[in-house]
N, C-alpha and C. Protein backbone atom coordinates (compact mmCIF):
# COMPACT_ATOMS: atom_id res chain seq x y z
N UNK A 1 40.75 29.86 13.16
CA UNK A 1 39.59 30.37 12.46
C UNK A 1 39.21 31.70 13.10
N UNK A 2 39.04 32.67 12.32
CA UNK A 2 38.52 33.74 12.79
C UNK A 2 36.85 34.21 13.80
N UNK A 3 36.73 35.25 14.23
CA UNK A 3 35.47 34.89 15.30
C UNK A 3 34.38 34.69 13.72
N UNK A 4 34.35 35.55 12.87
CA UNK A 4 33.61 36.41 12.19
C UNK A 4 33.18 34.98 11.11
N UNK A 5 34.35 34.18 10.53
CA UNK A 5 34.20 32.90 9.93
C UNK A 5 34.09 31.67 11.05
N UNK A 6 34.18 31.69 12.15
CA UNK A 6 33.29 31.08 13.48
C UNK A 6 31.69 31.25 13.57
N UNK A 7 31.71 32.58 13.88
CA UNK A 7 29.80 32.68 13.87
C UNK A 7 29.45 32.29 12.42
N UNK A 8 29.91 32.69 11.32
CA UNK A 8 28.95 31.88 9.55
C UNK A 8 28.98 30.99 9.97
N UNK A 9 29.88 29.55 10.40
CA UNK A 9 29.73 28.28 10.69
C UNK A 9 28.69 28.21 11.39
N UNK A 10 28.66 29.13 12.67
CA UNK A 10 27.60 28.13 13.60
C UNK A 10 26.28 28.67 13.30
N UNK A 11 26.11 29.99 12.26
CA UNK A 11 25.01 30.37 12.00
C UNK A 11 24.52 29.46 10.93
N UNK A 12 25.54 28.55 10.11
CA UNK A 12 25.44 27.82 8.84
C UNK A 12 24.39 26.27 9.27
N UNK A 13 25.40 26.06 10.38
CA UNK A 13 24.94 24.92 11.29
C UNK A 13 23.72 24.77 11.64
N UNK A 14 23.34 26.09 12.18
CA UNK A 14 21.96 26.39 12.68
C UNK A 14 20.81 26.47 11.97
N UNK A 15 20.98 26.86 10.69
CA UNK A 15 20.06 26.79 9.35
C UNK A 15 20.23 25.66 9.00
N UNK A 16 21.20 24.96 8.70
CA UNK A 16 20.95 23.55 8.36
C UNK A 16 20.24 22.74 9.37
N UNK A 17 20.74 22.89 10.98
CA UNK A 17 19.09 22.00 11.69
C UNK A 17 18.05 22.41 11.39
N UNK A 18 17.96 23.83 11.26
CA UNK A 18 16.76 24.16 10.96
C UNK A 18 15.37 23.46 10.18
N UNK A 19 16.67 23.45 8.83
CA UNK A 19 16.14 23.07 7.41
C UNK A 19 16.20 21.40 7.79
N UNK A 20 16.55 20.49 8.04
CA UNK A 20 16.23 19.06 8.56
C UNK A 20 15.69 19.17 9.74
N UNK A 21 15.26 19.99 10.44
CA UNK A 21 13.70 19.97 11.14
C UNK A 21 12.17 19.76 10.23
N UNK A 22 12.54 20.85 9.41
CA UNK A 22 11.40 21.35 8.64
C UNK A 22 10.89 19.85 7.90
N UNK A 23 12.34 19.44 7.04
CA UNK A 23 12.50 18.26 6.14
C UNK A 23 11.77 16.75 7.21
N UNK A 24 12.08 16.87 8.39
CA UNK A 24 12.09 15.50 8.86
C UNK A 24 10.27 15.97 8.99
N UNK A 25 9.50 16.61 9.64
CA UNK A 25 8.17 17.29 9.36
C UNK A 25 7.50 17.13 8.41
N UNK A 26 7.74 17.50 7.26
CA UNK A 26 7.57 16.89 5.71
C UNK A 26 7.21 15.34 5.66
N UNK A 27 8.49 14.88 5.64
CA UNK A 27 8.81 13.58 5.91
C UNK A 27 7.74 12.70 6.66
N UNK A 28 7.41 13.27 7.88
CA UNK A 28 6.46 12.36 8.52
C UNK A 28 5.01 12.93 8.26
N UNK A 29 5.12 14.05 7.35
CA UNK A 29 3.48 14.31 7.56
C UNK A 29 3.43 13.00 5.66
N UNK A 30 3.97 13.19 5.37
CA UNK A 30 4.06 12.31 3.72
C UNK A 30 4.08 10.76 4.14
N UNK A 31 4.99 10.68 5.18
CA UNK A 31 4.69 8.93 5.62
C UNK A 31 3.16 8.31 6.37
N UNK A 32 3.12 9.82 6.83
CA UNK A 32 1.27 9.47 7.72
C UNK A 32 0.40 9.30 6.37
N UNK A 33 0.29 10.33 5.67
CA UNK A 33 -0.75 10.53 4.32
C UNK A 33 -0.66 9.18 3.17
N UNK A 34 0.68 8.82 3.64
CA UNK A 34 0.84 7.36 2.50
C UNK A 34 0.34 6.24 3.00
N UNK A 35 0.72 6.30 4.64
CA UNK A 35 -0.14 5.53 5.52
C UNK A 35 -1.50 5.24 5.37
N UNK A 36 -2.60 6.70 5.20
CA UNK A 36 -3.70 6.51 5.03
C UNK A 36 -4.50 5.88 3.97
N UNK A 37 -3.55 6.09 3.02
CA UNK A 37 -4.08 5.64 1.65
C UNK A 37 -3.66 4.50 1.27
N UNK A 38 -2.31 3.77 2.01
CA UNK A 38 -2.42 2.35 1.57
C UNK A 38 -3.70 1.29 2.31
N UNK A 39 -3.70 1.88 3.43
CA UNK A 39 -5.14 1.57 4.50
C UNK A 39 -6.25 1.64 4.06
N UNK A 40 -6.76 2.99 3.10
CA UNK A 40 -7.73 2.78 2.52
C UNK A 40 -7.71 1.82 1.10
N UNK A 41 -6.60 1.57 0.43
CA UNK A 41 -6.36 0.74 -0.74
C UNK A 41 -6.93 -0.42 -0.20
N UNK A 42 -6.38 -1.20 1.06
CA UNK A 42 -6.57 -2.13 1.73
C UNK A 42 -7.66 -2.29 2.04
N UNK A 43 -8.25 -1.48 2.26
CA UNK A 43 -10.06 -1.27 2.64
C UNK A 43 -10.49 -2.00 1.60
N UNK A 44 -10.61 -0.99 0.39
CA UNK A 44 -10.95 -1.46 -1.09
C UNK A 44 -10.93 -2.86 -1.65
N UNK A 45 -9.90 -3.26 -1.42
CA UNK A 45 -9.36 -4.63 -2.07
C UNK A 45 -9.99 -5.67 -1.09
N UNK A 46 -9.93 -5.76 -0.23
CA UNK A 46 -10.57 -6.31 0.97
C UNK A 46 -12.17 -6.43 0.81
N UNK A 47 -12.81 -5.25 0.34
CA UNK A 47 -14.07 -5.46 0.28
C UNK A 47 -14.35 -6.13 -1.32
N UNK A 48 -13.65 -5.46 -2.16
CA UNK A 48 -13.49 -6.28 -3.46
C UNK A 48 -13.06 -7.84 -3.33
N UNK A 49 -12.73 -8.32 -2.46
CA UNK A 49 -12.37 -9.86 -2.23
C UNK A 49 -13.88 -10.79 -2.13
N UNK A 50 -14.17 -9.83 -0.84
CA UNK A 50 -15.50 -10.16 -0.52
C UNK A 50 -17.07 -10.55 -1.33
N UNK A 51 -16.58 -8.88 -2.77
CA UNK A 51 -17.47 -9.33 -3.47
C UNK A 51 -17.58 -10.42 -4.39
N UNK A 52 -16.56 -10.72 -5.01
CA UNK A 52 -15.55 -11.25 -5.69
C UNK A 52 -16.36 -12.96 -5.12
N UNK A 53 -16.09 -12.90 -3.64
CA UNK A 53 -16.57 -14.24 -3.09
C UNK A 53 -17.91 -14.69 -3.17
N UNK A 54 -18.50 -13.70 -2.91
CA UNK A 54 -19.45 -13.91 -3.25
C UNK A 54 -20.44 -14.11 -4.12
N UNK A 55 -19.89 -13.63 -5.37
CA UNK A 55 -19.81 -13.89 -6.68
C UNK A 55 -19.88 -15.54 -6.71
N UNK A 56 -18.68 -15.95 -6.38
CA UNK A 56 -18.05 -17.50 -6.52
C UNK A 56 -18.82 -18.31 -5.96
N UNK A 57 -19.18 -18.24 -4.68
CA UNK A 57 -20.37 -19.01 -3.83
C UNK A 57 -21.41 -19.18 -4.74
N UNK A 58 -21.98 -18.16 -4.93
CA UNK A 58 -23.21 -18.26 -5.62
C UNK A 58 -23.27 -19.29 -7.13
N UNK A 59 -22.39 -18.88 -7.92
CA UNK A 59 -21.97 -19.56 -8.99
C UNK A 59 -22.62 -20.94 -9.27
N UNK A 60 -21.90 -21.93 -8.16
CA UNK A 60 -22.63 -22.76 -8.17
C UNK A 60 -24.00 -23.28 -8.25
N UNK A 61 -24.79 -22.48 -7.44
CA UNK A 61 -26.16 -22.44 -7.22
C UNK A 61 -26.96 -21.93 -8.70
N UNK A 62 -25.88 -21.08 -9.69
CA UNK A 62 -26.45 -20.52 -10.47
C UNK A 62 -26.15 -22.00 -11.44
N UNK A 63 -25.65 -22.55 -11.61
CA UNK A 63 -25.40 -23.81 -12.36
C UNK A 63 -26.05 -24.44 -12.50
N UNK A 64 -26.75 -24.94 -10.82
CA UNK A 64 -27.55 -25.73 -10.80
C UNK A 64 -28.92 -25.46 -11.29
N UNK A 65 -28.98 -24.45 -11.11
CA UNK A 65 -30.41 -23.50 -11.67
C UNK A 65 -30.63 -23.80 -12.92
N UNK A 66 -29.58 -23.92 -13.48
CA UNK A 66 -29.37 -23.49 -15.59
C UNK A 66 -29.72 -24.98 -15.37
N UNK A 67 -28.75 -25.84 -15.03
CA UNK A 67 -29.07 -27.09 -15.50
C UNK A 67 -30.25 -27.76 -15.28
N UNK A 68 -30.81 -27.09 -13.82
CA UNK A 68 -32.73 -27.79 -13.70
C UNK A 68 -33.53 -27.08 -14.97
N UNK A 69 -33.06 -25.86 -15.04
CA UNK A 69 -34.04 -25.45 -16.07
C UNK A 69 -34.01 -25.83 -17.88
N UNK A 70 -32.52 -26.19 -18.10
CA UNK A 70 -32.69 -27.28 -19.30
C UNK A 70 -33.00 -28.54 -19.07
N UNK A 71 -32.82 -29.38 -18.03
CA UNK A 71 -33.17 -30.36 -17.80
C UNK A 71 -34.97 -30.51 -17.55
N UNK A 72 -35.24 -29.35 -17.42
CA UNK A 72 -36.97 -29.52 -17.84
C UNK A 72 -37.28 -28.69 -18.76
N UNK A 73 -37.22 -28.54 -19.89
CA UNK A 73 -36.99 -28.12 -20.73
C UNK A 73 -37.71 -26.25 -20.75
N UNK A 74 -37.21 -25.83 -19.98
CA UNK A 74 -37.21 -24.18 -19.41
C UNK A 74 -36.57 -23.37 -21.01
N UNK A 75 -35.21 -24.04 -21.08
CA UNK A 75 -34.43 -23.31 -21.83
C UNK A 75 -34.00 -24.06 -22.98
N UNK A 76 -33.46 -23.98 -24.08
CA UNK A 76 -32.93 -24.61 -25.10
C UNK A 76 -31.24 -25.08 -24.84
N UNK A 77 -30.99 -25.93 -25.66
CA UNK A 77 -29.48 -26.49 -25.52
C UNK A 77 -28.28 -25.15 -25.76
N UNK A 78 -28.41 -24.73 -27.09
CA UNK A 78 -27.55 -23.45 -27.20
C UNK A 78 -27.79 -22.43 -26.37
N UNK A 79 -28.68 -22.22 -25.95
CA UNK A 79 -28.73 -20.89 -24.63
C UNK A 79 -28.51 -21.57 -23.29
N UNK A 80 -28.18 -23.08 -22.89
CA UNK A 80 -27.61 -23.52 -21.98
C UNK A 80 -26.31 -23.66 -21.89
N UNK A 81 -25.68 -24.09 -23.11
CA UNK A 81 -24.31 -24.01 -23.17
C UNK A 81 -23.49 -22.77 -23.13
N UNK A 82 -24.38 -22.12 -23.57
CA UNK A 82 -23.94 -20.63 -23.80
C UNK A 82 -23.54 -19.98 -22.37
N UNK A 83 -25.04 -20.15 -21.72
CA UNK A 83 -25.07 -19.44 -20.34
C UNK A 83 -24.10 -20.16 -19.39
N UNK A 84 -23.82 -21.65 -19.77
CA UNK A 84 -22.62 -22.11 -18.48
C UNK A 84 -21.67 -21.60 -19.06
N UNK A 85 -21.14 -21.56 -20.19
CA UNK A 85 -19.50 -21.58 -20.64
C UNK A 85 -19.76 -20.05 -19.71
N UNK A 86 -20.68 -18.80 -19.99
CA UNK A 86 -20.63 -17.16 -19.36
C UNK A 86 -20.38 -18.03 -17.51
N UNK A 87 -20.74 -18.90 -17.32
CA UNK A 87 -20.78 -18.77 -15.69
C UNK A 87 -19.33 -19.50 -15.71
N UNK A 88 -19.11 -20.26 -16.04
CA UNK A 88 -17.38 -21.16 -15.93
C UNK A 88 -16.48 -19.94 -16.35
N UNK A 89 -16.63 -18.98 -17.78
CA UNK A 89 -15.56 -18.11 -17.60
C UNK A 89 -15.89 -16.88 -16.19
N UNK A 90 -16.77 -16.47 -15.74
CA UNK A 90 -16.78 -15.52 -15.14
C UNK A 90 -16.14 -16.00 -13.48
N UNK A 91 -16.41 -17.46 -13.50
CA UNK A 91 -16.40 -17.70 -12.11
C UNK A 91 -14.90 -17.85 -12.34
N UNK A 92 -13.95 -18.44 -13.41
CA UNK A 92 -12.52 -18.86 -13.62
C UNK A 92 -11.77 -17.42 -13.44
N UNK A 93 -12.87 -16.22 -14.20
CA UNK A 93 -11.92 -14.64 -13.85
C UNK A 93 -12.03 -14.77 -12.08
N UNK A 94 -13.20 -14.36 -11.51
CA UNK A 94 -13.49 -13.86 -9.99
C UNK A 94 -12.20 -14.84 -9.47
N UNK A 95 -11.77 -15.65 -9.32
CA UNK A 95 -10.94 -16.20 -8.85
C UNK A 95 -9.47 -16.26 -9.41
N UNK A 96 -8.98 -15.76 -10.55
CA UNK A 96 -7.86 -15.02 -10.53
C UNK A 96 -7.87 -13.55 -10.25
N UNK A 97 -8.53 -13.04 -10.25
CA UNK A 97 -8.77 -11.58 -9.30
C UNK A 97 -8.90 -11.83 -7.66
N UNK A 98 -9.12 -12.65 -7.47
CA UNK A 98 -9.29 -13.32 -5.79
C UNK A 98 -7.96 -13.27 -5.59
N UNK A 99 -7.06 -13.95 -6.15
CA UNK A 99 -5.30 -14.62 -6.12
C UNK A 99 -4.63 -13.53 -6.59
N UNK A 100 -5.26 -12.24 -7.21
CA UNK A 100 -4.08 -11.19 -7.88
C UNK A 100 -4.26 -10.52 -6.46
N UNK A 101 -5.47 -9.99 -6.09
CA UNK A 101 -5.93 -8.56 -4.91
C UNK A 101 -5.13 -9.61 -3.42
N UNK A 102 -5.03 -10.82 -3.42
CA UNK A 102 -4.50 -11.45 -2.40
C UNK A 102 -2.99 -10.97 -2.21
N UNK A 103 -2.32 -11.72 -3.49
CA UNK A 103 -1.03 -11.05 -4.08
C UNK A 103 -1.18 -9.32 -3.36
N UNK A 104 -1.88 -8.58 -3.73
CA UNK A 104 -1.34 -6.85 -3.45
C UNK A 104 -2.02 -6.93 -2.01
N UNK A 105 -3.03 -7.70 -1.49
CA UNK A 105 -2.84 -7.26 0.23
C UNK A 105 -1.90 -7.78 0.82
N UNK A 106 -0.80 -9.15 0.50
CA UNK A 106 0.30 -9.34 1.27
C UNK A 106 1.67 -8.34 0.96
N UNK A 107 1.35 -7.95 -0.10
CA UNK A 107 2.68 -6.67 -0.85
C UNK A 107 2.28 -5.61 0.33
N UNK A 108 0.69 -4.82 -0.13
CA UNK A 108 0.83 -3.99 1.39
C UNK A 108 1.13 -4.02 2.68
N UNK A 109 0.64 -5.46 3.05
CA UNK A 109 1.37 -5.53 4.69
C UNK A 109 2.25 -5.97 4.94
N UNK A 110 3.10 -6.09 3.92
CA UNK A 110 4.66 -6.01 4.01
C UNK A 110 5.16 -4.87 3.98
N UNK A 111 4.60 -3.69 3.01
CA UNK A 111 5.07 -2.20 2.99
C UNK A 111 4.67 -1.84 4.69
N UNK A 112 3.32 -2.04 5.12
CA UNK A 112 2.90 -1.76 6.53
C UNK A 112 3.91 -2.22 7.42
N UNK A 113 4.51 -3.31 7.72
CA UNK A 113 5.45 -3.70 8.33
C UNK A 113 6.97 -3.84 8.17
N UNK A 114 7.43 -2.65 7.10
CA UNK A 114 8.19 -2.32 7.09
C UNK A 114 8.73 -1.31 8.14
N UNK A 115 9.77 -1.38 8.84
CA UNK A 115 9.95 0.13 9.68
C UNK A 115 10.52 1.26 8.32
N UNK A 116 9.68 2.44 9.43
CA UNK A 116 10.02 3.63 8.21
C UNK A 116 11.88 4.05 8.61
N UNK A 117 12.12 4.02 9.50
CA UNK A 117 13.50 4.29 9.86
C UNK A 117 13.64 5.58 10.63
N UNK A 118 14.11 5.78 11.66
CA UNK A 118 14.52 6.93 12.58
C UNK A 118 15.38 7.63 11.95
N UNK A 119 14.83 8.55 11.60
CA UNK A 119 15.37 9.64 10.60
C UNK A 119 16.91 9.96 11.67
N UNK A 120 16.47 10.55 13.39
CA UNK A 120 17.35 11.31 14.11
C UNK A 120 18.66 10.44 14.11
N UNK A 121 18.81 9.10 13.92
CA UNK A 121 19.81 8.65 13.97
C UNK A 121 20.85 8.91 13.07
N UNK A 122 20.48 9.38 12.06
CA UNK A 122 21.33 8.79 10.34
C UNK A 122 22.44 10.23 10.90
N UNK A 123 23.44 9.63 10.22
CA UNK A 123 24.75 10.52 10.37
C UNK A 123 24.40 11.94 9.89
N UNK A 124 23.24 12.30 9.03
CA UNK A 124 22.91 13.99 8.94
C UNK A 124 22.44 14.54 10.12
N UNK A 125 21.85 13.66 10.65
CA UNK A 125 20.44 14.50 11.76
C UNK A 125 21.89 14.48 13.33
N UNK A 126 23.12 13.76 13.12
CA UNK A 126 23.93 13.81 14.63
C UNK A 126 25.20 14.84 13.91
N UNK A 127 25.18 15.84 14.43
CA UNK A 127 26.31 16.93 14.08
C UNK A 127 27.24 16.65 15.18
N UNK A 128 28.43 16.71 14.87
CA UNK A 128 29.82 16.52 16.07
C UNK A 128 29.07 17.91 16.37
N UNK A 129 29.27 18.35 17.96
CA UNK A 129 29.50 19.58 18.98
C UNK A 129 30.83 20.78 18.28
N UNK A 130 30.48 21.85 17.66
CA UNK A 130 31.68 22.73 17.81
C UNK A 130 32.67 22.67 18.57
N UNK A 131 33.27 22.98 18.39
CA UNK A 131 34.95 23.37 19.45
C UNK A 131 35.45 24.38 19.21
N UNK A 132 35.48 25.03 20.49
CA UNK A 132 35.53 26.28 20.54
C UNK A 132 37.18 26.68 19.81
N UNK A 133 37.00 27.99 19.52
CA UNK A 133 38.87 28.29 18.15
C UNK A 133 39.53 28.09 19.35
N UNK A 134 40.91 27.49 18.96
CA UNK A 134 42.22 26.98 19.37
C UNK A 134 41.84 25.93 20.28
N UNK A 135 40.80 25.01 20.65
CA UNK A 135 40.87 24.17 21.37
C UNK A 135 41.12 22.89 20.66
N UNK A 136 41.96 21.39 20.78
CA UNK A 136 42.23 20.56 19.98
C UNK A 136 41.34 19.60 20.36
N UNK A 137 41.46 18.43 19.85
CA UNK A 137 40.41 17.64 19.56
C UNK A 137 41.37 16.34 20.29
């Protein structure tokens, strides 16, 4: 190999670490920022569980309420039936929304405990060493 097609190589070489410096940089500033936001997703859903629960707790208490208050005649039969079937469907949703947001916080901390992978290892980021012209291998 000539000197002149020697130095393009190692100048070629040299721009390409370059450019998978830059890339692996990228790379981890995009894995931190995805980081933050599945964390805050997790935040979200987490506190949405909470409300969600609390919703459900109460429920009951609200039942009992409806039913003392038709049971002394507070309220009429059709606006009692009415108002439990609204508390049996609302409390039957809060609790498949309880079991879906459960479902996506174990999906996230499985993405969380995924390893992202050591970029420096992978066969791009390890270049064989030049050898200098006419030396054999």
């Amino acid at each position: 190999m000539s000197e002149v097609g020697f130095e393009k190589v190692l100048t070629e070489i040299n721009s390409l670490r370059q450019r998978l410096a830059m890339l692996k940089e990228e790379l981890g500033r995009a894995n931190r920022a995805m980081s933050e936001r599945m964390a805050q997703l997790g935040e979200n859903l987490t506190q949405r569980v909470r409300e969600l629960r609390d919703q459900v707790t109460t429920t009951p208490q609200n039942l009992l309420t409806l039913e003392s208050q038709f049971n002394t005649g507070e309220i009429a039969e059709g606006e009692y039936k009415s108002q439990r079937e609204e508390y049996r469907t609302q409390l039957t949703k809060n609790l498949r929304s309880i079991d879906e947001i459960r479902s996506l916080l174990m999906v996230l901390n499985q993405l969380e405990a995924r390893p992202t992978g050591n970029i420096g290892t992978s066969p791009i980021g390890s270049v064989r060493p030049v050898v200098a012209a006419g030396a054999s291998n």
